[in-house]
C-alpha atoms as a PDB file:
ATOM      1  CA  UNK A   1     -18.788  51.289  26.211  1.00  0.00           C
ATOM      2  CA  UNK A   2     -19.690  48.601  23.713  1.00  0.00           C
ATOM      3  CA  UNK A   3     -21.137  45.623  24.796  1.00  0.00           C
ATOM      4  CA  UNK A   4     -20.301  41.936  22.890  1.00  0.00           C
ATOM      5  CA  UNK A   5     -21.928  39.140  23.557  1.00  0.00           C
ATOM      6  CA  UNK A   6     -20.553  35.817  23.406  1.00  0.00           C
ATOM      7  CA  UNK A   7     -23.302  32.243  23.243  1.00  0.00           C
ATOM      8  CA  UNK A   8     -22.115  29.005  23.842  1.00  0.00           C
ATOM      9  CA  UNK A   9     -24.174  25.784  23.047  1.00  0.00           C
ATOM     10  CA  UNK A  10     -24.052  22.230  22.937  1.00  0.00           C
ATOM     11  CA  UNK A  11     -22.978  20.851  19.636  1.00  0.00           C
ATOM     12  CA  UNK A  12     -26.101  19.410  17.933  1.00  0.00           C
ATOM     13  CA  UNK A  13     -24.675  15.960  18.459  1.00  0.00           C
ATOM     14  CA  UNK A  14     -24.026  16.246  21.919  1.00  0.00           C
ATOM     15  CA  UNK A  15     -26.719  15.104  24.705  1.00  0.00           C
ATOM     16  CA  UNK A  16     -28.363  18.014  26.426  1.00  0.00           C
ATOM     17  CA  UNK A  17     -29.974  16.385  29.624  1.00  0.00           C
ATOM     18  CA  UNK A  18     -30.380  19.845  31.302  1.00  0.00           C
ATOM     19  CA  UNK A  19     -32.800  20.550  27.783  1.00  0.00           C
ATOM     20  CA  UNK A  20     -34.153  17.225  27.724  1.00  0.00           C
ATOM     21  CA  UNK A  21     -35.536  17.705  31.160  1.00  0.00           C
ATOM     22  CA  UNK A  22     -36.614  20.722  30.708  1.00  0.00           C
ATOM     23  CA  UNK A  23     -38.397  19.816  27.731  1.00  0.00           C
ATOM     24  CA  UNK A  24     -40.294  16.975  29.384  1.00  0.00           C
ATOM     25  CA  UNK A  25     -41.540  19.553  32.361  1.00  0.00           C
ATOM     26  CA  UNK A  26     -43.002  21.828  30.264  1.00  0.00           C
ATOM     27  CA  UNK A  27     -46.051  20.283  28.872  1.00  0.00           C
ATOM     28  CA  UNK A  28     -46.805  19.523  33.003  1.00  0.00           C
ATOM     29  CA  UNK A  29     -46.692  22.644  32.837  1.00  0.00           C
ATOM     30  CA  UNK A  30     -49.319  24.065  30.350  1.00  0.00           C
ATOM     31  CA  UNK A  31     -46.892  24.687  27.369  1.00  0.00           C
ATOM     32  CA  UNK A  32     -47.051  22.239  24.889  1.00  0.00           C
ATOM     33  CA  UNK A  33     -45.675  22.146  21.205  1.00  0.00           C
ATOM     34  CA  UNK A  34     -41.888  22.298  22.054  1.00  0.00           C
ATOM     35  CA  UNK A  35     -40.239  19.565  19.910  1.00  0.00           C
ATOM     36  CA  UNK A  36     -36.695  20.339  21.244  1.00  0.00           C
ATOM     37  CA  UNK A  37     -34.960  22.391  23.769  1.00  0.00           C
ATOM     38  CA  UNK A  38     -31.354  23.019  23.906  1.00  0.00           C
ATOM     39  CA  UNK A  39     -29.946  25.179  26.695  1.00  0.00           C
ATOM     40  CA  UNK A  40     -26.703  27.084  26.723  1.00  0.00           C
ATOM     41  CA  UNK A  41     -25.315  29.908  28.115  1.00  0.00           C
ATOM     42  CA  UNK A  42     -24.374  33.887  27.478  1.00  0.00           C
ATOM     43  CA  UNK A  43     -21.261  36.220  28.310  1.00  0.00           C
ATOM     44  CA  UNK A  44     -22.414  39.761  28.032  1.00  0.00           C
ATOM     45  CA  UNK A  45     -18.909  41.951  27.938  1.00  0.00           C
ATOM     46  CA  UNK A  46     -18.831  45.672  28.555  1.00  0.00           C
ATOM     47  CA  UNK A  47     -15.651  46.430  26.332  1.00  0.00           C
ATOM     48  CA  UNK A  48     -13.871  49.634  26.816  1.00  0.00           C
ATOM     49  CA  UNK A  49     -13.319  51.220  24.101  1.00  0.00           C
ATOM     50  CA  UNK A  50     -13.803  50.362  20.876  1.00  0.00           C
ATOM     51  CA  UNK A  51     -14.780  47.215  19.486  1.00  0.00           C
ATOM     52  CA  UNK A  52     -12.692  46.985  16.625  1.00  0.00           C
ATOM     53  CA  UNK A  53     -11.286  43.693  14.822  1.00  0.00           C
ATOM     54  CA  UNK A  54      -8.481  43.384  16.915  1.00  0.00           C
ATOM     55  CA  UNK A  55     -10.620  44.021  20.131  1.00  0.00           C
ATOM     56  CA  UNK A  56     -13.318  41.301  18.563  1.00  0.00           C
ATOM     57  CA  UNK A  57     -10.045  38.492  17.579  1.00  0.00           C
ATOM     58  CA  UNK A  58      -9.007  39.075  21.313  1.00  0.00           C
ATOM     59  CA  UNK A  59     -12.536  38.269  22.598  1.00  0.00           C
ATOM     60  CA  UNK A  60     -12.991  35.042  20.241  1.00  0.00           C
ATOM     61  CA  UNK A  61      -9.473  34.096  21.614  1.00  0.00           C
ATOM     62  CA  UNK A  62     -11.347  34.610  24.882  1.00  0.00           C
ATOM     63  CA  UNK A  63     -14.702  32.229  24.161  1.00  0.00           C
ATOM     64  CA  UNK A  64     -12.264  29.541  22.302  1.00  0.00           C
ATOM     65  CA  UNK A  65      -9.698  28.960  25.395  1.00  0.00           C
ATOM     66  CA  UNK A  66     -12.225  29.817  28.466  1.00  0.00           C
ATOM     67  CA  UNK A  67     -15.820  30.703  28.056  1.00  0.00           C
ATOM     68  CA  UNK A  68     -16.352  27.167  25.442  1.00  0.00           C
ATOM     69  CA  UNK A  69     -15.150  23.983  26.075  1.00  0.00           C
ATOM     70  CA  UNK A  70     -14.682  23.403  21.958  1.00  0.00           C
ATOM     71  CA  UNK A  71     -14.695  19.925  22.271  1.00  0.00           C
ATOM     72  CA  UNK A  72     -18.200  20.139  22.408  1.00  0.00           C
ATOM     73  CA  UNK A  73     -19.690  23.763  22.060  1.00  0.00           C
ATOM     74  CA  UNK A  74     -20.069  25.918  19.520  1.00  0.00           C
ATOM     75  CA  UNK A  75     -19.930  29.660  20.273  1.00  0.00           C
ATOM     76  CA  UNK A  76     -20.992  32.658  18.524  1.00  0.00           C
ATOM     77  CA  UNK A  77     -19.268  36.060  19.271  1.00  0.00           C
ATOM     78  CA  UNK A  78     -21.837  39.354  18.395  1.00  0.00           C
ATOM     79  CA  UNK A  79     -21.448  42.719  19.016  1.00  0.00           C
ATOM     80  CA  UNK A  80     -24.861  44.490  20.020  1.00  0.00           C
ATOM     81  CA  UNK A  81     -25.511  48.093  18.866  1.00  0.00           C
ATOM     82  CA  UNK A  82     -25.888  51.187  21.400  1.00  0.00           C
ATOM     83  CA  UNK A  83     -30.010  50.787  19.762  1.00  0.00           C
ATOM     84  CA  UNK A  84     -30.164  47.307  20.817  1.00  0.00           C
ATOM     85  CA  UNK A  85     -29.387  48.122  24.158  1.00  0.00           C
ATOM     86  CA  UNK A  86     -31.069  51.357  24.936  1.00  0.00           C
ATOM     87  CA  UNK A  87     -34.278  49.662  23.652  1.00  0.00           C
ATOM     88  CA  UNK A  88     -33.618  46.488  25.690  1.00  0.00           C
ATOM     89  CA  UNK A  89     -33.241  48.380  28.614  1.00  0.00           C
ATOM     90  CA  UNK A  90     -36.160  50.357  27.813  1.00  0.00           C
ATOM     91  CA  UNK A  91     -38.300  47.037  28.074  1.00  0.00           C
ATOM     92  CA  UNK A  92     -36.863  45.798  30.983  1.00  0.00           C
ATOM     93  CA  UNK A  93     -38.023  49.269  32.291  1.00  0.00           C
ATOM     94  CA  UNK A  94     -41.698  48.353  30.675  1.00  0.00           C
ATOM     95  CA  UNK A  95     -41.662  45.193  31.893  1.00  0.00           C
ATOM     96  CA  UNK A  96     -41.249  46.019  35.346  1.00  0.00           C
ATOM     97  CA  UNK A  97     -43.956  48.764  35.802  1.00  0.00           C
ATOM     98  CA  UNK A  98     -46.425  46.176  34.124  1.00  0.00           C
ATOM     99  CA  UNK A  99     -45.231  43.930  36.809  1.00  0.00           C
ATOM    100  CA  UNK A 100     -45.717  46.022  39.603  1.00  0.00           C
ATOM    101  CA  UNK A 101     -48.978  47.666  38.161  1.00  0.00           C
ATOM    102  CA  UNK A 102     -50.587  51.420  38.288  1.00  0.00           C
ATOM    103  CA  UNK A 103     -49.286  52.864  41.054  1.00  0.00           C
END
C-alpha cells in the first residue's frame, strides 16, 4: 500500500485565529522568535494499489470537493515513498524508547 498525503491550509489572506492564538501563547511559554503561525490540517490515505495518475486525479477530485473548502484553502496532494515511511516509523519507534528511557 501507498500512502498520499493530502494538506490543507488557510489561504494567506484569510484570518487564522486558531494560529494567531497560538502564536501569542507561545512566547508564555518559553519559545520565542515565531513571527507567524498558520495551522492547517493533514489526510494521510493508505491507497490500495497503485498510485498512478489516474489514482492521484481521483484523490485531488477528493481534497477539491471534501477534504478543502476551496473558497478559502489551498491544498497540496503528495505521495510519500515506501523510504519515507519506513524511516518515519522508525523514529516514532526512537522516539518512544527515548521517552520511556533504559529499561
Amino acid at each position: 500500500m501507498a500512502r498520499v498525503v493530502v494538506d490543507v491550509m488557510l489561504k494567506p489572506e484569510i484570518l487564522d485565529p486558531q494560529g494567531q492564538a497560538v502564536q501569542r501563547a507561545l512566547p508564555r511559554l518559553g519559545f520565542e522568535g515565531i513571527a507567524d503561525v498558520r495551522q492547517g490540517k493533514r489526510f494521510e490515505l493508505e491507497v490500495a494499489g497503485p498510485v498512478d495518475d489516474a489514482a492521484l486525479a481521483r484523490i485531488h477530485e477528493m481534497a477539491e470537493t471534501f477534504l478543502a473548502n476551496t473558497v478559502i484553502e489551498d491544498f497540496i496532494v503528495k505521495v510519500e515513498s515506501e523510504k519515507a515511511e519506513k524511516a518515519e516509523k522508525a523514529e516514532k519507534a526512537g522516539s518512544a524508547e527515548k521517552a520511556e528511557g533504559p529499561k
